[in-house]
PDB file of N, CA and C in Angstrom:
ATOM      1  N   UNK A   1       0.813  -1.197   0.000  1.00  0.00           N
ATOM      2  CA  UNK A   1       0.000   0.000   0.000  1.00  0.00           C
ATOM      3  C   UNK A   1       0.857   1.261   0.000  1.00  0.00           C
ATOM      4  N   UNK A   2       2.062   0.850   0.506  1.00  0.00           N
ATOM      5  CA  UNK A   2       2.705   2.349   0.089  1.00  0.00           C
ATOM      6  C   UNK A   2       2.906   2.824  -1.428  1.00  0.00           C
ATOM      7  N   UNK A   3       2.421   2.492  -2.446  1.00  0.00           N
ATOM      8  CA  UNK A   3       1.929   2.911  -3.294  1.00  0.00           C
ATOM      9  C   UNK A   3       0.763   3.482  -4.278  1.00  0.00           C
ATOM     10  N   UNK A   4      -0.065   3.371  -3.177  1.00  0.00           N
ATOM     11  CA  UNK A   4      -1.499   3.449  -3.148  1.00  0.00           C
ATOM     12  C   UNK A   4      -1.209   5.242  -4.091  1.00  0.00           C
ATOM     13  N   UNK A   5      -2.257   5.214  -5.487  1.00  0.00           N
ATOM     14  CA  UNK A   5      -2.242   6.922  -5.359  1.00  0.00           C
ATOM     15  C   UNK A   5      -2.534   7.727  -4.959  1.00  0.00           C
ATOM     16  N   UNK A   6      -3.368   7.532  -3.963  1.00  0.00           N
ATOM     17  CA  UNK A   6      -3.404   8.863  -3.001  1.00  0.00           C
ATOM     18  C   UNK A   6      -2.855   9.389  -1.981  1.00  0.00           C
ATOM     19  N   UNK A   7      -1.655   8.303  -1.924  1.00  0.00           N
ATOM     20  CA  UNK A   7      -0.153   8.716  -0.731  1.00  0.00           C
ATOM     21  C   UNK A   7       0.207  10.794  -1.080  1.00  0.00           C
ATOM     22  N   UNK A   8       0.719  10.560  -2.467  1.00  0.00           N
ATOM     23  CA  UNK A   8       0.859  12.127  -3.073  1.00  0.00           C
ATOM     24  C   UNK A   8       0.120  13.165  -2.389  1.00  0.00           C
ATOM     25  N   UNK A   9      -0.962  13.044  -2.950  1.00  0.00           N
ATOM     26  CA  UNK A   9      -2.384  13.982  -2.522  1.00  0.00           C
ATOM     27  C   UNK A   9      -2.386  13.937  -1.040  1.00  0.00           C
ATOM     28  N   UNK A  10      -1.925  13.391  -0.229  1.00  0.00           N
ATOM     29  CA  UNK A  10      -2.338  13.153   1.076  1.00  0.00           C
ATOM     30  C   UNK A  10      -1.503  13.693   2.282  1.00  0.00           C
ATOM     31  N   UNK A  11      -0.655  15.022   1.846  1.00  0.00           N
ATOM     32  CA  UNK A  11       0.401  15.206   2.255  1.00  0.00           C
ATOM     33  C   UNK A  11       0.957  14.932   3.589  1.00  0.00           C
ATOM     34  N   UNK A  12       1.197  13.829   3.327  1.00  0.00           N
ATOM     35  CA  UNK A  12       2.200  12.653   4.015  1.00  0.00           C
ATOM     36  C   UNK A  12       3.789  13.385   4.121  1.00  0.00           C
ATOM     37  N   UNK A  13       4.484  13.325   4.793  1.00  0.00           N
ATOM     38  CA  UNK A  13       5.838  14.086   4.717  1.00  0.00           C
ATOM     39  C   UNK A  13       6.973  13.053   4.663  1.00  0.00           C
ATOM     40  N   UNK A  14       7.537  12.895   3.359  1.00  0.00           N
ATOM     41  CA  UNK A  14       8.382  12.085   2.832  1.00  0.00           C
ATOM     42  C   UNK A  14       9.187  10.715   4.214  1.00  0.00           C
ATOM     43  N   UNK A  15       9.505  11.793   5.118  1.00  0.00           N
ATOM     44  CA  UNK A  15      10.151  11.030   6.205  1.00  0.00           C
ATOM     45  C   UNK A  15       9.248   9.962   6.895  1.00  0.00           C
ATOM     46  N   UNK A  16       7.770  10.476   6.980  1.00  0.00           N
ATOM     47  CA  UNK A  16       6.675   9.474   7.713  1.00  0.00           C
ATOM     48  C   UNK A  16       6.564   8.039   7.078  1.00  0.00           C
ATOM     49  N   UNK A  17       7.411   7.931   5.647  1.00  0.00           N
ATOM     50  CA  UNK A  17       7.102   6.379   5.255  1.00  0.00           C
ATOM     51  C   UNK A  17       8.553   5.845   5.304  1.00  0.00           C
ATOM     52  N   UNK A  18       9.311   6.367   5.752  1.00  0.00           N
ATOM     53  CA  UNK A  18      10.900   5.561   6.180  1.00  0.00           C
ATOM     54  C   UNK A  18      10.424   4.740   7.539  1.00  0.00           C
ATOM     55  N   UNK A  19      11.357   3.578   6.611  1.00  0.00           N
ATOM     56  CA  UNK A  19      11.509   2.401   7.964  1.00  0.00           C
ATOM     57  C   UNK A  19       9.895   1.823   7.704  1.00  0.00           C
ATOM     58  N   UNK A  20       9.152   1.706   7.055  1.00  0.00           N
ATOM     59  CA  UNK A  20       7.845   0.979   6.954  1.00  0.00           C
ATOM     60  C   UNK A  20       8.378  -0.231   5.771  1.00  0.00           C
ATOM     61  N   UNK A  21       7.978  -1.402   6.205  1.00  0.00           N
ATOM     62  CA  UNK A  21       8.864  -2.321   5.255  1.00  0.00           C
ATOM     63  C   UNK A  21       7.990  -2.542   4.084  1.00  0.00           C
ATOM     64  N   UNK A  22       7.693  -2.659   3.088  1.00  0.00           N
ATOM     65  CA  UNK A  22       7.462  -3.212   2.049  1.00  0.00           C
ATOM     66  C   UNK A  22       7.100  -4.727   2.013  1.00  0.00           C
ATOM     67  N   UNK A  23       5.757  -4.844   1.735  1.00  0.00           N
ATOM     68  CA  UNK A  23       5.124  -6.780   2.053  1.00  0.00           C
ATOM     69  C   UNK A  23       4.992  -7.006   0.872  1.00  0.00           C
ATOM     70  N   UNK A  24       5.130  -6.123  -0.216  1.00  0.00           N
ATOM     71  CA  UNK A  24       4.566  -6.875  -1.544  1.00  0.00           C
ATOM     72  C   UNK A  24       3.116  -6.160  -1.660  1.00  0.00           C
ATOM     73  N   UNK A  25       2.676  -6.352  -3.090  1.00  0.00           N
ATOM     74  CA  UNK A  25       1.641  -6.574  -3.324  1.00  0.00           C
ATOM     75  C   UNK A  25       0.871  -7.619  -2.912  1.00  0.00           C
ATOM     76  N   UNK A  26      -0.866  -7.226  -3.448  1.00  0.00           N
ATOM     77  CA  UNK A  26      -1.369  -8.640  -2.490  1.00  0.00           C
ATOM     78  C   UNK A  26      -1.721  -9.738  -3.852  1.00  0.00           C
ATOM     79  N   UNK A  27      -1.701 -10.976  -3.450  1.00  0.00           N
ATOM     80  CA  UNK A  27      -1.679 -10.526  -1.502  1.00  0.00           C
ATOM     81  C   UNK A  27       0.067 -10.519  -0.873  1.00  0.00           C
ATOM     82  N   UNK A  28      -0.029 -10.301   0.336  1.00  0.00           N
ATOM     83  CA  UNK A  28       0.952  -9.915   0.670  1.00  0.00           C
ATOM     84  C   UNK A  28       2.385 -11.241   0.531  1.00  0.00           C
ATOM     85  N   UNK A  29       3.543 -10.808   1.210  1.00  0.00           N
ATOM     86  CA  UNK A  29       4.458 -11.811   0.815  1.00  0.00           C
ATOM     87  C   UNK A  29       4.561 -12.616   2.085  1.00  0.00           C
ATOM     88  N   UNK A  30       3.968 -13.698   2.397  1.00  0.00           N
ATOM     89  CA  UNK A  30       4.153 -14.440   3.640  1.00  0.00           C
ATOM     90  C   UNK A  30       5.174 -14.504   4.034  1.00  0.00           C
ATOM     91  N   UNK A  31       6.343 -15.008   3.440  1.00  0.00           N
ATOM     92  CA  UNK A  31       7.791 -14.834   4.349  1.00  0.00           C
ATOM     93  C   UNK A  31       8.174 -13.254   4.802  1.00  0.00           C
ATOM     94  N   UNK A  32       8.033 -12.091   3.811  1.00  0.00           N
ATOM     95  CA  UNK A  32       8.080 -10.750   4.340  1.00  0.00           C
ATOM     96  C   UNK A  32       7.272 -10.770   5.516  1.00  0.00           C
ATOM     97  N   UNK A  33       5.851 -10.773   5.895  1.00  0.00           N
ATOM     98  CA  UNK A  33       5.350 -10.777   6.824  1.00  0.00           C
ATOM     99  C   UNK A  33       5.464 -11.848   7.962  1.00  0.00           C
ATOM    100  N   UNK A  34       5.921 -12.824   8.242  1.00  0.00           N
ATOM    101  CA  UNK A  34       6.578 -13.464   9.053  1.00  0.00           C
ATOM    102  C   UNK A  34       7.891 -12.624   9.515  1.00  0.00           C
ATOM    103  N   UNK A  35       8.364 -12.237   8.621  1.00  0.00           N
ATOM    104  CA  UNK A  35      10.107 -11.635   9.496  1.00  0.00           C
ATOM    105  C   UNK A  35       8.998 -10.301  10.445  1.00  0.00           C
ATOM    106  N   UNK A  36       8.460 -10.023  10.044  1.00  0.00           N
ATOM    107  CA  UNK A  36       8.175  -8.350  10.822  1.00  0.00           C
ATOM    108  C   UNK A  36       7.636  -9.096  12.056  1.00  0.00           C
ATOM    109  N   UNK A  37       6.811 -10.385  12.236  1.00  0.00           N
ATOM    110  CA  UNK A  37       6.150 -10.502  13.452  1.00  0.00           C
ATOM    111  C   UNK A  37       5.550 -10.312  13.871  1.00  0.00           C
ATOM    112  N   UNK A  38       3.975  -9.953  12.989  1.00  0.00           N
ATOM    113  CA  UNK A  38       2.784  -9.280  13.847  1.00  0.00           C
ATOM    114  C   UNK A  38       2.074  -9.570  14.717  1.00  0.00           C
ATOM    115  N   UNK A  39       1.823  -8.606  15.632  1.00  0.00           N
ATOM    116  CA  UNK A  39       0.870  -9.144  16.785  1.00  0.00           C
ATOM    117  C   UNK A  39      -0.435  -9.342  16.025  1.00  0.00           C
ATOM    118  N   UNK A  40      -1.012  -8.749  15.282  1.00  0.00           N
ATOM    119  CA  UNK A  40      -2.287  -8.577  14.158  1.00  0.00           C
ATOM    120  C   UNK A  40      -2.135  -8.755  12.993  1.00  0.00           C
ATOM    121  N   UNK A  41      -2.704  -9.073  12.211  1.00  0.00           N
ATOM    122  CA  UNK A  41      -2.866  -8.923  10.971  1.00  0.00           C
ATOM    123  C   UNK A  41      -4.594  -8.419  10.892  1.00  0.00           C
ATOM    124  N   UNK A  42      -4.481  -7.162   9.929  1.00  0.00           N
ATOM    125  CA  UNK A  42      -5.863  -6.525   9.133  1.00  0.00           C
ATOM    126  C   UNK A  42      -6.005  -6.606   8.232  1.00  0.00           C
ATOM    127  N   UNK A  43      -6.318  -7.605   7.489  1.00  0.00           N
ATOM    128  CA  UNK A  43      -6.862  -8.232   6.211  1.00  0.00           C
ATOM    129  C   UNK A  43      -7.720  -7.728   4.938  1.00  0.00           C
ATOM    130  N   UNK A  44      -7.676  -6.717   4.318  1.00  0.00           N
ATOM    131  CA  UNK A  44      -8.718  -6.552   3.459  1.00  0.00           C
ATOM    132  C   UNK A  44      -9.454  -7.562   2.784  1.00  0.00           C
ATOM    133  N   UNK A  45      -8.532  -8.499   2.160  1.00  0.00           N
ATOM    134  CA  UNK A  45      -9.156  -9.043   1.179  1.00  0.00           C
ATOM    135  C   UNK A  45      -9.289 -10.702   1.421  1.00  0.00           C
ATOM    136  N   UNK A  46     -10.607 -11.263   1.408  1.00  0.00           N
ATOM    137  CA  UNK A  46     -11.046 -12.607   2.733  1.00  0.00           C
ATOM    138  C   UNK A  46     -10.070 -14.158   2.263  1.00  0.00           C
ATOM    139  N   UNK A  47      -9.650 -13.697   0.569  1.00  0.00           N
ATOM    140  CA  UNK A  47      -9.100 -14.821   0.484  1.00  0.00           C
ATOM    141  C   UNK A  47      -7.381 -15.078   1.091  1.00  0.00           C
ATOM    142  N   UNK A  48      -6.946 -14.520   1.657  1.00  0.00           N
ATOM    143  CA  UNK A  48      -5.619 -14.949   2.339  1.00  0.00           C
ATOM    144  C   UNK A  48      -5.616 -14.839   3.693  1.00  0.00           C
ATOM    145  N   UNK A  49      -6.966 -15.154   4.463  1.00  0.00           N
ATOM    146  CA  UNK A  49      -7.495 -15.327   5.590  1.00  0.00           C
ATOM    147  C   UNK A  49      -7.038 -16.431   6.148  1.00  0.00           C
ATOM    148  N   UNK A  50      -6.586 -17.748   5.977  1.00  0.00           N
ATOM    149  CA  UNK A  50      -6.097 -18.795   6.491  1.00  0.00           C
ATOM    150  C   UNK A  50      -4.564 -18.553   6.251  1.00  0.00           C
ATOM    151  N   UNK A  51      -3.721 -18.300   5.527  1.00  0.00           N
ATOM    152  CA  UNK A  51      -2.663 -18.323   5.160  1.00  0.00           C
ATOM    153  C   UNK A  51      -1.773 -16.989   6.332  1.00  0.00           C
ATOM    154  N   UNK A  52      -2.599 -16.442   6.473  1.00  0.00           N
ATOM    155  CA  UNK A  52      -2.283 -15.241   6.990  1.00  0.00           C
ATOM    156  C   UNK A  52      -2.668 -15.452   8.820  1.00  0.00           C
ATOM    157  N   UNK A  53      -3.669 -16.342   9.061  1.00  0.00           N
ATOM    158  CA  UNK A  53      -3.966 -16.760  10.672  1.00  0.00           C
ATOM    159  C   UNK A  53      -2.553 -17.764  10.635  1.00  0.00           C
ATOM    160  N   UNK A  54      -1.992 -17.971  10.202  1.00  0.00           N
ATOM    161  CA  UNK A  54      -0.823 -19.599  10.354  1.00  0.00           C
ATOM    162  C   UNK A  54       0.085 -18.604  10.817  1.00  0.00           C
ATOM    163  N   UNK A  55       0.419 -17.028  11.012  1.00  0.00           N
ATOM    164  CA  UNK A  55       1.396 -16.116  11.068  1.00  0.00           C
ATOM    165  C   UNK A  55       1.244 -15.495  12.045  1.00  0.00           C
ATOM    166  N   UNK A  56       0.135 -14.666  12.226  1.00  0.00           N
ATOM    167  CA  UNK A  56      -0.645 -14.052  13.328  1.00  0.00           C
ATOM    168  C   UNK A  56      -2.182 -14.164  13.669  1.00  0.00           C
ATOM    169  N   UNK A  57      -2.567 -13.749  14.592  1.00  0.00           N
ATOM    170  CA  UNK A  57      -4.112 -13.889  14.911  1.00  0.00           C
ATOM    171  C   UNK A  57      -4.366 -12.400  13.723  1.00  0.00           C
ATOM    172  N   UNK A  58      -5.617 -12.913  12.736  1.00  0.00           N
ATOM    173  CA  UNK A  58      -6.012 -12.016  11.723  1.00  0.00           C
ATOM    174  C   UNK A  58      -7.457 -11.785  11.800  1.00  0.00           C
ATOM    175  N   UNK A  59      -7.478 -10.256  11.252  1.00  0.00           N
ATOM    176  CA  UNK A  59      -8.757 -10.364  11.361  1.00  0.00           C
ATOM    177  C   UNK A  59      -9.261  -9.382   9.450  1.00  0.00           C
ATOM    178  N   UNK A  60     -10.810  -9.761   9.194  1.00  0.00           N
ATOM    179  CA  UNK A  60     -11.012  -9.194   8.157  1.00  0.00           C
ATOM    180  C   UNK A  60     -12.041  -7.785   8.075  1.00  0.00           C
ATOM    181  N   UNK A  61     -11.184  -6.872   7.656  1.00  0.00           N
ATOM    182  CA  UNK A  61     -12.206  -5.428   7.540  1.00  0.00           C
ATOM    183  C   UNK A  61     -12.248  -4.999   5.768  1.00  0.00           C
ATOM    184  N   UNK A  62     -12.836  -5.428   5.744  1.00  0.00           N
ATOM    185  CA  UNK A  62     -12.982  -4.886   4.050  1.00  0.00           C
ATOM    186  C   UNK A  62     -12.418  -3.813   3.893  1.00  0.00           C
ATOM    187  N   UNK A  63     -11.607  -3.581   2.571  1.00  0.00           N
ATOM    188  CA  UNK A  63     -11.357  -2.804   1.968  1.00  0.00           C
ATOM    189  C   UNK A  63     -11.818  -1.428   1.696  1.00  0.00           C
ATOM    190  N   UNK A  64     -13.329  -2.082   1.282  1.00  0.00           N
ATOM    191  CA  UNK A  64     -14.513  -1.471   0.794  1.00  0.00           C
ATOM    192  C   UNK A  64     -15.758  -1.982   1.342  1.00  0.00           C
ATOM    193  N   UNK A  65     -16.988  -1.086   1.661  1.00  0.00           N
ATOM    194  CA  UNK A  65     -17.932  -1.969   2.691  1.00  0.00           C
ATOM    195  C   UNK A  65     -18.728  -1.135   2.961  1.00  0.00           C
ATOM    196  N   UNK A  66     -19.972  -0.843   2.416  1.00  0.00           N
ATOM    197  CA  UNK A  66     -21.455   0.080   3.078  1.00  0.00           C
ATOM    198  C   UNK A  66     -21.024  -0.299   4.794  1.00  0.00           C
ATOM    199  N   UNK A  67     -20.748  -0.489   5.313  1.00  0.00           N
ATOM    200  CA  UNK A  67     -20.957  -0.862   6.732  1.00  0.00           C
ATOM    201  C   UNK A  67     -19.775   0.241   6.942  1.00  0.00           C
ATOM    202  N   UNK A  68     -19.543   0.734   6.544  1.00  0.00           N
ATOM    203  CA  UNK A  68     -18.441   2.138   7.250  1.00  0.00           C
ATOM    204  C   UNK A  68     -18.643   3.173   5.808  1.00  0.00           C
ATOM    205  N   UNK A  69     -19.207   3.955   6.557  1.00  0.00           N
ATOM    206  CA  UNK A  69     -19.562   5.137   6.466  1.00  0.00           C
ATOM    207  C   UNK A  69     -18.726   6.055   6.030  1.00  0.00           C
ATOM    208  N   UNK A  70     -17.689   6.230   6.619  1.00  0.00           N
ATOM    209  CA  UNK A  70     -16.388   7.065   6.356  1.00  0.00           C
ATOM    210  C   UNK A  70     -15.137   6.005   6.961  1.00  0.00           C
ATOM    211  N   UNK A  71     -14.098   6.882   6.244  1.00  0.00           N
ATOM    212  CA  UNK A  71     -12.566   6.165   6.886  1.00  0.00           C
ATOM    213  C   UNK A  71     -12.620   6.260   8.414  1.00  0.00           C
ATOM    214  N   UNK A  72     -13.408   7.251   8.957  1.00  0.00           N
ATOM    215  CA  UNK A  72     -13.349   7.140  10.800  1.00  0.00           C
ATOM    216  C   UNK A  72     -13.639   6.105  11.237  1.00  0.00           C
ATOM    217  N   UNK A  73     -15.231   5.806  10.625  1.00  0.00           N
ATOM    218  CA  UNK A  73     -15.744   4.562  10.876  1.00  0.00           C
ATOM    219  C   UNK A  73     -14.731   2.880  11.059  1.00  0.00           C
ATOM    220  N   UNK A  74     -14.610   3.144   9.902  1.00  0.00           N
ATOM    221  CA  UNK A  74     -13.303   2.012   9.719  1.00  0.00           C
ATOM    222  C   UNK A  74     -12.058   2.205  10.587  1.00  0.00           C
ATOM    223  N   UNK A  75     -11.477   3.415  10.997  1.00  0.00           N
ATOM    224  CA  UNK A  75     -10.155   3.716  12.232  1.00  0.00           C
ATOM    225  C   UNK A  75     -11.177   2.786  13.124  1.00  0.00           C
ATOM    226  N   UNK A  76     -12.125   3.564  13.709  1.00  0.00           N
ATOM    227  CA  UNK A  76     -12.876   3.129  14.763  1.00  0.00           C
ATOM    228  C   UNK A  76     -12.619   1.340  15.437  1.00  0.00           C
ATOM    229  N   UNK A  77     -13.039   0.747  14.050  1.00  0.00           N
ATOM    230  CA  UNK A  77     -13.163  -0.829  14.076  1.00  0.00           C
ATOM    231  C   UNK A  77     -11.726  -1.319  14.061  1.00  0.00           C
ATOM    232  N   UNK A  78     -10.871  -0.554  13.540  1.00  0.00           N
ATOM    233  CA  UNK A  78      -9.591  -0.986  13.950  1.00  0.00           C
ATOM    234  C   UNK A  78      -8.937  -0.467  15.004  1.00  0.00           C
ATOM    235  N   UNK A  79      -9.348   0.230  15.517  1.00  0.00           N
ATOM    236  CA  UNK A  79      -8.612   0.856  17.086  1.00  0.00           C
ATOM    237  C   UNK A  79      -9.156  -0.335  18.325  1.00  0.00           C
ATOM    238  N   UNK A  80     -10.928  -0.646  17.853  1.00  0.00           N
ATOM    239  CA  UNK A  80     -11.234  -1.928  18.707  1.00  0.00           C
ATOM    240  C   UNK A  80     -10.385  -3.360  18.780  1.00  0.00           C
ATOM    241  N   UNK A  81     -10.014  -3.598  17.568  1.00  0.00           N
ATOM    242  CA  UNK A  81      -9.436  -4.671  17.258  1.00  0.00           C
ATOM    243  C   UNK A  81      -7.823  -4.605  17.982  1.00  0.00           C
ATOM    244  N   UNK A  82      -7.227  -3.164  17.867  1.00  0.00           N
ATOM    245  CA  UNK A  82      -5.927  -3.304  18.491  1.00  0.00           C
ATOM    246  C   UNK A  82      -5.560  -2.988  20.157  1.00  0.00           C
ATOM    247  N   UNK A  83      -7.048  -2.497  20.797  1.00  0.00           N
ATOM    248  CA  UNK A  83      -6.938  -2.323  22.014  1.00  0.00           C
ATOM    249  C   UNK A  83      -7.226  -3.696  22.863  1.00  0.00           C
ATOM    250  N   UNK A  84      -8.049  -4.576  21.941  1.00  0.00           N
ATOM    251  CA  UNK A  84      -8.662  -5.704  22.485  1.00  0.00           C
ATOM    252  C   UNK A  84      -9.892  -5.858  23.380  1.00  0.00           C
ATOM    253  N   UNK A  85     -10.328  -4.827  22.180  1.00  0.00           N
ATOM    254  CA  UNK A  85     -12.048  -4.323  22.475  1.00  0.00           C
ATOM    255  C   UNK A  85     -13.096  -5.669  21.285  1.00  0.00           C
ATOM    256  N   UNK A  86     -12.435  -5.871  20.238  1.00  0.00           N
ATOM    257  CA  UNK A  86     -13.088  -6.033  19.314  1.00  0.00           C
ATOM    258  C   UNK A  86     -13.488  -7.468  19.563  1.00  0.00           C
TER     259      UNK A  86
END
């Protein structure tokens, strides 16, 4: 996702994406994501849902989804998930 196009537009300050590692496109690169060690995994997309629980406890928030309203909405459901609300 650090290539996503709206990184540009989003003025992000060049230094804020140093040191963020690179997983690949998706789906992501299982051995890349094994070295980092996540306590979580947030899943967009449902088919690398098993492959991705064998690494860390995962969970799935769509990408895209009438059920969130705005990007807050969606922070929201992921702030539950990382406090250990969810």
């Amino acid at each position: 996702m650090l290539k996503e196009v709206w990184i540009p537009s989003a003025n992000v300050e060049e230094d804020a994406l140093e040191g963020i590692e690179a997983l690949g496109e998706f789906p992501l690169s299982l051995e890349k994501l094994a070295v980092v060690e996540p306590d979580l995994i947030i899943n967009a997309l449902p088919d690398n849902q098993e492959a991705y629980s064998k690494i860390a406890p995962t969970v799935h928030i769509p990408y895209w989804s009438e059920q969130y309203k705005s990007p807050v909405d969606k922070f929201l459901k992921i702030a539950k998930y990382t406090t250990g609300n969810g």
